[in-house]
Protein backbone atom coordinates (compact mmCIF):
# COMPACT_ATOMS: atom_id res chain seq x y z
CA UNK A 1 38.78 145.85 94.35
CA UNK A 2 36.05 145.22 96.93
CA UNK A 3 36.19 147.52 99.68
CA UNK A 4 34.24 146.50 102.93
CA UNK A 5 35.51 150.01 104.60
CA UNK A 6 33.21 152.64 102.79
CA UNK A 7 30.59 154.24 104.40
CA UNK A 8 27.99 156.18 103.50
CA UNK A 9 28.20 159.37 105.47
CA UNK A 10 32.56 159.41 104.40
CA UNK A 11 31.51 158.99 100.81
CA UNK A 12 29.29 162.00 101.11
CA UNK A 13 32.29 163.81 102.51
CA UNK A 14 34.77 163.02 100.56
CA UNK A 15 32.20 164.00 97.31
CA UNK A 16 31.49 167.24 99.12
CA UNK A 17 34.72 168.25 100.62
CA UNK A 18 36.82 166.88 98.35
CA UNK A 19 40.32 165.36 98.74
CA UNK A 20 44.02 165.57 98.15
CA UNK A 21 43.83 165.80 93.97
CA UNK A 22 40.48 165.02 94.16
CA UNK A 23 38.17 167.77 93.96
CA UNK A 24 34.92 168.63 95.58
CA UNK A 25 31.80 168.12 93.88
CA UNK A 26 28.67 170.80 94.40
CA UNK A 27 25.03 170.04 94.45
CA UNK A 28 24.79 171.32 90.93
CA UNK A 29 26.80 168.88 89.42
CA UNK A 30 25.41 165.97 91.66
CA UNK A 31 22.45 165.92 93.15
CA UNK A 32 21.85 165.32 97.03
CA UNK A 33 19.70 161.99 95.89
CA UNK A 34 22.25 160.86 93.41
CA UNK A 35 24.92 161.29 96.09
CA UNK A 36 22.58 159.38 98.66
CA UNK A 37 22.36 156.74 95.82
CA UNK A 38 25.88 156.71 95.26
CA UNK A 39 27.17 156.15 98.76
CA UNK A 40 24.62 153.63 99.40
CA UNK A 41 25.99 151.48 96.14
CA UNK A 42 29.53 152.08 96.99
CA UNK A 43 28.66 150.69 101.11
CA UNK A 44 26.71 147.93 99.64
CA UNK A 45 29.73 145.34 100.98
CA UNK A 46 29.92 146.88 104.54
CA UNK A 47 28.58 145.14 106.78
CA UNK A 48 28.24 148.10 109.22
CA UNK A 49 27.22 150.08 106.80
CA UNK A 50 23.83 147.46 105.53
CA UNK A 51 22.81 147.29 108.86
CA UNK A 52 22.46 150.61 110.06
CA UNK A 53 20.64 151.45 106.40
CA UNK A 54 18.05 148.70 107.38
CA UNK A 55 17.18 149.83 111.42
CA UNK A 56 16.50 153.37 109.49
C-alpha cells in the first residue's frame, strides 16, 4: 500500500506514544536518528511532507 498521508512528526508519535495494540517504542530500542530516518522513508510519498523537509 502506498500511503501519501504519513508524516513525519505523526510517525514519531505514534513510535513514541504508541497506539491501540501497538506499543510504544523507547529511545533504547530505537534511536532518535533511526526514528528521524524512519519517518522520513515512510513520508517519502507525501507531498506535504517532501516539501517542508526541503525549505529546512
Amino acid at each position: 500500500e502506498q500511503r501519501t498521508d504519513l508524516v513525519p512528526d505523526f510517525v514519531k508519535a505514534i513510535v513514541r506514544q504508541g497506539v491501540s495494540f501497538m506499543p510504544q517504542f523507547r529511545k533504547t530500542e530505537i534511536s532518535d536518528a533511526d526514528l528521524e530516518a524512519l519517518a522520513a522513508y515512510l513520508a517519502r510519498n507525501n507531498p506535504t511532507s517532501a516539501a517542508s523537509a526541503s525549505s529546512e
